[in-house]
N, C-alpha and C. Protein backbone atom coordinates (compact mmCIF):
# COMPACT_ATOMS: atom_id res chain seq x y z
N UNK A 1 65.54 -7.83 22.11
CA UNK A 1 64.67 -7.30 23.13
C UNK A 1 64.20 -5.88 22.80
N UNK A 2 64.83 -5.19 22.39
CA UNK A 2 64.65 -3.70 22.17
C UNK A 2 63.28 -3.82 20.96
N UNK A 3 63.15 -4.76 19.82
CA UNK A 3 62.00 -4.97 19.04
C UNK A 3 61.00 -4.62 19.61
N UNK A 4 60.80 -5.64 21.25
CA UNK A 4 59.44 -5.98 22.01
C UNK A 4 59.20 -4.32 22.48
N UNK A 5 60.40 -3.98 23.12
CA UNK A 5 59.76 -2.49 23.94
C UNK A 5 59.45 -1.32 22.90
N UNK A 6 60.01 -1.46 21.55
CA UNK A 6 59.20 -0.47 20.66
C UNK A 6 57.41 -0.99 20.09
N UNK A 7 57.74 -1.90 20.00
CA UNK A 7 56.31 -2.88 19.33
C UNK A 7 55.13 -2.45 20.95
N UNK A 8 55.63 -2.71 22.31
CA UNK A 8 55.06 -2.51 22.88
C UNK A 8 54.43 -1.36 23.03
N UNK A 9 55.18 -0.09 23.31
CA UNK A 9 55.13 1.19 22.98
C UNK A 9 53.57 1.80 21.93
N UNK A 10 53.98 1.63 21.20
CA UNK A 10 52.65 2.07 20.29
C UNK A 10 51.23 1.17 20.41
N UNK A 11 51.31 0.20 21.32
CA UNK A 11 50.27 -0.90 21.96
C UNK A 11 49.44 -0.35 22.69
N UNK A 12 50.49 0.07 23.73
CA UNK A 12 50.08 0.66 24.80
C UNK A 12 48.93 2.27 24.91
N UNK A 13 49.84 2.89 23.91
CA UNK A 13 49.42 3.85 23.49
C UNK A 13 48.15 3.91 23.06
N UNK A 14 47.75 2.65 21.81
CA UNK A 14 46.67 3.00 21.12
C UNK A 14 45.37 2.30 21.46
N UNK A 15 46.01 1.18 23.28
CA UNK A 15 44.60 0.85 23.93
C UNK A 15 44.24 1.80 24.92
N UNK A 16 45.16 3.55 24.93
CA UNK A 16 44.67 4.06 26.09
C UNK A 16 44.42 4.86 24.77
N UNK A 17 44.46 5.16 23.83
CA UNK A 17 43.17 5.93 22.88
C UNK A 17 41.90 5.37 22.82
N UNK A 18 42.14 4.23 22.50
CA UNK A 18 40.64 3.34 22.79
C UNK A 18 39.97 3.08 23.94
N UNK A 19 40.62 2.78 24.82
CA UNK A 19 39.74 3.52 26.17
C UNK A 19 39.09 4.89 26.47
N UNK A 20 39.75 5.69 26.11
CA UNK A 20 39.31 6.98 26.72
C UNK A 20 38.29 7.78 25.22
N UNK A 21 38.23 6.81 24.10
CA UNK A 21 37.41 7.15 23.22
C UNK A 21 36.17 6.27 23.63
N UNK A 22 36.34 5.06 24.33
CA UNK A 22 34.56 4.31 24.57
C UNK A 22 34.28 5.08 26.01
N UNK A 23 35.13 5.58 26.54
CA UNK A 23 34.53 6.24 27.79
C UNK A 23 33.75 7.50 27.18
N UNK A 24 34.28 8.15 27.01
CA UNK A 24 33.91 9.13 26.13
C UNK A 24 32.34 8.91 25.23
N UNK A 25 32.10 8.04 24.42
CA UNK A 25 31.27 7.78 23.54
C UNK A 25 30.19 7.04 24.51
N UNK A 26 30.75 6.49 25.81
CA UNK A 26 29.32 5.90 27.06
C UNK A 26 28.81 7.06 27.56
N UNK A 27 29.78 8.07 28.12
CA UNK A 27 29.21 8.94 28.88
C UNK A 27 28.22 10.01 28.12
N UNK A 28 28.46 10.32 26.67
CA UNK A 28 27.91 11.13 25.91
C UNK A 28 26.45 10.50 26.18
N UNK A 29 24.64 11.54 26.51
CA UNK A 29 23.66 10.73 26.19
C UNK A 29 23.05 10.38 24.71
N UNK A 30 22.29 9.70 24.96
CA UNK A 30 21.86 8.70 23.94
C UNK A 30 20.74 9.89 23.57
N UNK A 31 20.88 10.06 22.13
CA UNK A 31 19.27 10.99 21.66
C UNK A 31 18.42 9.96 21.83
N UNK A 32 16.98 11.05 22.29
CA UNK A 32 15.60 9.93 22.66
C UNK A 32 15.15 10.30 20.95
N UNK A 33 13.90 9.14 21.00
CA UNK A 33 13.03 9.11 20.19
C UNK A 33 11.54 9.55 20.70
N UNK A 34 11.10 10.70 20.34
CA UNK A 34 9.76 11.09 20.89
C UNK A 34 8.99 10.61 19.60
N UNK A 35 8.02 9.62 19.65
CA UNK A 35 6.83 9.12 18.35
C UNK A 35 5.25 9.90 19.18
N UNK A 36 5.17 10.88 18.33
CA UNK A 36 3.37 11.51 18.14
C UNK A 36 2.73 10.91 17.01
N UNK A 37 1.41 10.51 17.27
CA UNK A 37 0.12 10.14 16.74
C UNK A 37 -0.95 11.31 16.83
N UNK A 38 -1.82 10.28 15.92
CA UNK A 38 -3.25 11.14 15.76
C UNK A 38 -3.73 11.31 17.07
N UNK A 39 -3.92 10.34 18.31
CA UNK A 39 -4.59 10.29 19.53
C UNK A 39 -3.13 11.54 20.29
N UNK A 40 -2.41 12.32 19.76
CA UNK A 40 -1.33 13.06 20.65
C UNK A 40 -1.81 14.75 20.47
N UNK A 41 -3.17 14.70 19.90
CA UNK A 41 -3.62 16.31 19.27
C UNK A 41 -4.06 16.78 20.59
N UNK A 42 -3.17 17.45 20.27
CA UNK A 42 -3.32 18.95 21.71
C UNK A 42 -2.74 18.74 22.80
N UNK A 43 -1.66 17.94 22.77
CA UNK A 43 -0.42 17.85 24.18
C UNK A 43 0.14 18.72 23.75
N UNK A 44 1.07 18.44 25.01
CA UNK A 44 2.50 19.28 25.20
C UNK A 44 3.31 17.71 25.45
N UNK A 45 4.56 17.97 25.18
CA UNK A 45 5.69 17.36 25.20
C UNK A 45 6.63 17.89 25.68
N UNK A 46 7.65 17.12 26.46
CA UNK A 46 8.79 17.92 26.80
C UNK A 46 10.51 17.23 26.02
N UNK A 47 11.01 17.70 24.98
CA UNK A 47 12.28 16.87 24.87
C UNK A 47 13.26 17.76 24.96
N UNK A 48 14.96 17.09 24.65
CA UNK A 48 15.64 18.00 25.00
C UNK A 48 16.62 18.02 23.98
N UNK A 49 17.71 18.83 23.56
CA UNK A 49 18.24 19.35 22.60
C UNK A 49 18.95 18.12 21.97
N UNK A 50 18.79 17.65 20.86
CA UNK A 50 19.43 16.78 20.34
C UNK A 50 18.48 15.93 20.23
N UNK A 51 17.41 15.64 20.48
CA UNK A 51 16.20 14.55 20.73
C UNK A 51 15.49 14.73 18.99
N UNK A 52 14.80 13.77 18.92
CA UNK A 52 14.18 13.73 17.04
C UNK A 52 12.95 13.38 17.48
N UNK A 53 11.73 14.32 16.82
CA UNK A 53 10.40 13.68 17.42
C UNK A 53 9.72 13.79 16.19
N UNK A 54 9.33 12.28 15.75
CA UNK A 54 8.57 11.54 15.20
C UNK A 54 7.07 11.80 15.01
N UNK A 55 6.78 12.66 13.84
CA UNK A 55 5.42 12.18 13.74
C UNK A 55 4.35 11.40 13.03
N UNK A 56 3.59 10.72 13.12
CA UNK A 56 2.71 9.70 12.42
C UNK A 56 1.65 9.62 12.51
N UNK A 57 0.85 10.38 11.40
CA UNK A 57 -0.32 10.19 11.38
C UNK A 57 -1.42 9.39 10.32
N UNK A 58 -2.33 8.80 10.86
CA UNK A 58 -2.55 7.68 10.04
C UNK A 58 -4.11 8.34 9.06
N UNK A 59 -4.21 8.28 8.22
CA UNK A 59 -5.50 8.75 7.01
C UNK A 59 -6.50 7.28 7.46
N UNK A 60 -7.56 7.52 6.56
CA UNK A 60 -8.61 6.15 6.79
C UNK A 60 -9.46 6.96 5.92
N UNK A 61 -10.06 5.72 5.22
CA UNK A 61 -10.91 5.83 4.27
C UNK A 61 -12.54 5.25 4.31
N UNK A 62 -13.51 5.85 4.41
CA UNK A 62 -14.55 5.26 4.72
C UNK A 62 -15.76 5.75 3.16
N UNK A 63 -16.75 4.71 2.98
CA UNK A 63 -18.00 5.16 2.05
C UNK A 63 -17.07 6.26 0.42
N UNK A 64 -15.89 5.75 0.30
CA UNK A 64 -15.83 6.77 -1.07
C UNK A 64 -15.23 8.07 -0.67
N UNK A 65 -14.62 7.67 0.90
CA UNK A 65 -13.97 9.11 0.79
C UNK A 65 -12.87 8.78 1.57
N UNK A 66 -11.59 9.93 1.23
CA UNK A 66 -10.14 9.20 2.25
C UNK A 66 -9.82 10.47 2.99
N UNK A 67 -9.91 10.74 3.97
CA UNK A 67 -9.53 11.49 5.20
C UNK A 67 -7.74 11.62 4.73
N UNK A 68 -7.22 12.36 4.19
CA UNK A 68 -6.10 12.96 4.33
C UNK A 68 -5.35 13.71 4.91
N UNK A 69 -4.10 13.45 5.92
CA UNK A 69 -3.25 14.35 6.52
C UNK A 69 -2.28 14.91 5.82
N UNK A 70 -2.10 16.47 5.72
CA UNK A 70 -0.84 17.16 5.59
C UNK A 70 0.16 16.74 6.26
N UNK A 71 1.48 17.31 5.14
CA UNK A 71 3.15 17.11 5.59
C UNK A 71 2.81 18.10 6.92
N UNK A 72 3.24 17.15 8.44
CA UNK A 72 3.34 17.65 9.46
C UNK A 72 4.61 19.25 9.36
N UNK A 73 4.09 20.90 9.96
CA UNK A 73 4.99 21.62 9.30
C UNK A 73 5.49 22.05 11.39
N UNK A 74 6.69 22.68 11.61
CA UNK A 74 6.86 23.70 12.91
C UNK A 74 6.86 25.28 12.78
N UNK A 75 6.07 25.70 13.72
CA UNK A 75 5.97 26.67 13.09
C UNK A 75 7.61 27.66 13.52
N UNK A 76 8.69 26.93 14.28
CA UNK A 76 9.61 27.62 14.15
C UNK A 76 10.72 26.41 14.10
N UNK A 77 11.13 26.70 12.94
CA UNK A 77 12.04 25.93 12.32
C UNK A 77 13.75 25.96 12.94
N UNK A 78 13.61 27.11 13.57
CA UNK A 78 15.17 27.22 14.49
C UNK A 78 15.01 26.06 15.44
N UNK A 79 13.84 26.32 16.04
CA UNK A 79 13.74 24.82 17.55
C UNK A 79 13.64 23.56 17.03
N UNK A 80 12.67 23.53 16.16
CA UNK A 80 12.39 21.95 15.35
C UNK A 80 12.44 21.93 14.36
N UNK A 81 13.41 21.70 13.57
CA UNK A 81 14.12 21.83 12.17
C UNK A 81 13.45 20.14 11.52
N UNK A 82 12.90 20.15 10.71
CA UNK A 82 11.93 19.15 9.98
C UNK A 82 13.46 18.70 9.14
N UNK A 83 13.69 17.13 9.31
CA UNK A 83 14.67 16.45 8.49
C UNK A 83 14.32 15.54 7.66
N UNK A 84 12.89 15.34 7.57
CA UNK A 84 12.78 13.82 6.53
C UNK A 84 10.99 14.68 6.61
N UNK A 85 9.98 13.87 5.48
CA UNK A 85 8.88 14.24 5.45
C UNK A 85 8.12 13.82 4.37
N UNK A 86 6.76 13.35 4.74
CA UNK A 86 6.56 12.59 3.52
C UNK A 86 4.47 12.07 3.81
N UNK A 87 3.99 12.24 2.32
CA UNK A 87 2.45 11.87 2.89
C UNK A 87 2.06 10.49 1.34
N UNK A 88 1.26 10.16 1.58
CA UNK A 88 1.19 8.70 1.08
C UNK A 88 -0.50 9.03 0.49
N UNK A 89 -0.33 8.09 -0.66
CA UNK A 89 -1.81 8.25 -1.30
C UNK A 89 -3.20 7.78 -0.15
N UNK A 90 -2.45 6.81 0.45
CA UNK A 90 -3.44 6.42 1.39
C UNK A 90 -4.09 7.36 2.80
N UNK A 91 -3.09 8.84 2.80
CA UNK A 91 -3.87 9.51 3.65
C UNK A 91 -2.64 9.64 4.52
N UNK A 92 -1.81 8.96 4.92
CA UNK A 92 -0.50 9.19 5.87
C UNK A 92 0.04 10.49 5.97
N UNK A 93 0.44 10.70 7.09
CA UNK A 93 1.89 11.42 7.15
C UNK A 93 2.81 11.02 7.74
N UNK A 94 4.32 11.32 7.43
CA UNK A 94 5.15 10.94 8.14
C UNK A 94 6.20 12.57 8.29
N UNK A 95 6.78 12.66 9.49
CA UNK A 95 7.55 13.85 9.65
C UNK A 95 8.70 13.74 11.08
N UNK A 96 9.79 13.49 10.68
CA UNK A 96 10.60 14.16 11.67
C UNK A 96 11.47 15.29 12.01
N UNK A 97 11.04 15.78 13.18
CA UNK A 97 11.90 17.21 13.44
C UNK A 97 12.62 16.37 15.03
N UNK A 98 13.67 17.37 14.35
CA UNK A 98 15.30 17.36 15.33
C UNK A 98 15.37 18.75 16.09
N UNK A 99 15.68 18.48 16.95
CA UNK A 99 15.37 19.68 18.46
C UNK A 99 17.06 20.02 18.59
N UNK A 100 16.90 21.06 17.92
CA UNK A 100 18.10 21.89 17.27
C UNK A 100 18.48 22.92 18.30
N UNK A 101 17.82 23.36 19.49
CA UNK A 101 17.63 24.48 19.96
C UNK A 101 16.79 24.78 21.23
N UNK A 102 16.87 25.18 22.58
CA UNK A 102 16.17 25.37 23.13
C UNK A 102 14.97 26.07 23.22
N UNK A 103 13.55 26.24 23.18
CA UNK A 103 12.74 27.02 23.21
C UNK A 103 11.49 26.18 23.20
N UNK A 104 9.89 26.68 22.62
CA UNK A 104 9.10 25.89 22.46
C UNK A 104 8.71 26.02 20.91
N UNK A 105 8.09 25.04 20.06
CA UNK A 105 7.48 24.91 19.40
C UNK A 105 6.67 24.05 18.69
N UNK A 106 5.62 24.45 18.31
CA UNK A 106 4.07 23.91 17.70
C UNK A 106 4.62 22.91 16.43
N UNK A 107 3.67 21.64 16.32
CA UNK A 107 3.87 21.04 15.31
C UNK A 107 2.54 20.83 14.95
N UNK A 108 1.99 20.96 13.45
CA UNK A 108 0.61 20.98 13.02
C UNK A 108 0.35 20.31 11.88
N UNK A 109 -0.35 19.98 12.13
CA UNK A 109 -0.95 19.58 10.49
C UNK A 109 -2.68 19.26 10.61
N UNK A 110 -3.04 19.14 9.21
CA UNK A 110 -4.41 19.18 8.91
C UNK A 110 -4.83 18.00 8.39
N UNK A 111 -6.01 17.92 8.41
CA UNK A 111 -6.79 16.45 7.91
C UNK A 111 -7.95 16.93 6.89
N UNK A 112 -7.83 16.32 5.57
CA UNK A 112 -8.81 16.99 4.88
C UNK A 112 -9.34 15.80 4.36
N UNK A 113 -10.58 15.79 3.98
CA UNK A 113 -11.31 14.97 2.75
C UNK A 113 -11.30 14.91 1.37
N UNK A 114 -10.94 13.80 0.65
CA UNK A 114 -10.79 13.79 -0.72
C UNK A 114 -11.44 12.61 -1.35
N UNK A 115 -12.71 13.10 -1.93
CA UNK A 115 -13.53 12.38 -2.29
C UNK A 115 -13.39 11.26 -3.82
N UNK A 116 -13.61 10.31 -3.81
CA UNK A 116 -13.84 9.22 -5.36
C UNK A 116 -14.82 10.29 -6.24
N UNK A 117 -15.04 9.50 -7.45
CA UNK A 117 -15.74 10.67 -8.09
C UNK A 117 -17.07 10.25 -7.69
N UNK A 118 -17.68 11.21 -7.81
CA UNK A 118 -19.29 11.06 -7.81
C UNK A 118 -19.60 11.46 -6.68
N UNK A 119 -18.86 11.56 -5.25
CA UNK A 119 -19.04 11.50 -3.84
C UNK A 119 -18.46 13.39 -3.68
N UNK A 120 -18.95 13.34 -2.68
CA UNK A 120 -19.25 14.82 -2.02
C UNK A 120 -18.05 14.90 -0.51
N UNK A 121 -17.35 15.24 -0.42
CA UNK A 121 -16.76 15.44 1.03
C UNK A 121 -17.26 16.63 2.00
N UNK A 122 -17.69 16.61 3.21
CA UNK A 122 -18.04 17.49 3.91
C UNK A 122 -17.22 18.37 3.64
N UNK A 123 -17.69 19.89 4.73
CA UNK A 123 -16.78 21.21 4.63
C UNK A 123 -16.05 21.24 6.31
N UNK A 124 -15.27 19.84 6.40
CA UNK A 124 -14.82 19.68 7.60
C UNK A 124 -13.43 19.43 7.54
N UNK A 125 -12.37 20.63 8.37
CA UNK A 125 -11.04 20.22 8.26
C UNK A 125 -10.49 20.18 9.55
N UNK A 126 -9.83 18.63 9.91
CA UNK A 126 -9.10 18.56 11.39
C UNK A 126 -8.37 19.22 11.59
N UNK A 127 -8.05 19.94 12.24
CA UNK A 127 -6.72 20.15 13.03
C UNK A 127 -5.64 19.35 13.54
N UNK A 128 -4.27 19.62 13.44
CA UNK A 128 -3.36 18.20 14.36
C UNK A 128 -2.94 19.65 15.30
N UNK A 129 -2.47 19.27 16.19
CA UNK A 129 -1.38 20.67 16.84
C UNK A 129 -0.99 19.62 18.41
N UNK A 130 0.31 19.92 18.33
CA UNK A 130 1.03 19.33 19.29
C UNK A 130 2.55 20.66 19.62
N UNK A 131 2.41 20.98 21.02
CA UNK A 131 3.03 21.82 21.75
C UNK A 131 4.27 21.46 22.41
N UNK A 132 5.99 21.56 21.67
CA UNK A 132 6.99 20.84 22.05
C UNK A 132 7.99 21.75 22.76
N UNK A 133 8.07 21.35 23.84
CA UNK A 133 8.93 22.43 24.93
C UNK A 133 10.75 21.62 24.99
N UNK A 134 11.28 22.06 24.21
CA UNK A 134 12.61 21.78 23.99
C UNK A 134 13.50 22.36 25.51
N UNK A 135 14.39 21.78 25.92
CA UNK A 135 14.80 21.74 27.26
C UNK A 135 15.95 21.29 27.30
């Protein structure tokens, strides 16, 4: 008998670690996913510390010429610390920043033209700018 009450003992023990570790790991919140697009130029957003916001912007190519977006940049890297980042021959960007910090900050990027040969690109450069109020 004495086997069962030691065997029990450390049972007991290590389903009230496991309880109070999934309680623990429910109550903690869930980071959001904030996803910005090209149609998101010139909001404001609101996320909150620990949150990752996604940006994606899509290039397009028309008549011999491909509309290119810049690596999305913040202009303060303490609030929105850029973790992954990346632009594609086809004109893409991709960028996520992690909300490291309370405060606000700007996320930008540009759209430029890059012409085939022979072709001419206007003297026209987009703007992206999106305004992120960390909270």
């Amino acid at each position: 008998m004495k086997t069962s009450k030691f065997c029990a003992v450390p049972l007991a023990a290590a389903l009230v670690i496991a309880m109070v570790t999934a309680t623990a790991q429910a109550a903690a919140p869930a980071a959001t996913l904030v996803v910005l697009t090209n149609a998101d130029r010139g909001r404001t957003v609101t996320t909150a510390v620990g949150d990752d916001v996604e940006v994606r912007l899509t290039g397009y190519r028309e008549r011999g010429l491909t509309w290119s977006w810049s690596l999305p940049q913040a202009d303060s890297p303490d609030v929105l610390k850029r973790t992954a980042g990346t632009v594609t021959p086809a004109g893409d960007a991709r960028a996520v920043f992690h909300a490291q910090h309370l405060g606000t900050g700007k996320l930008t990027a540009t759209r430029k033209c890059r012409p085939d040969p022979g072709k001419v690109c206007p003297l026209v450069v987009m703007p992206w700018k999106v305004t992120v109020d960390v909270k």
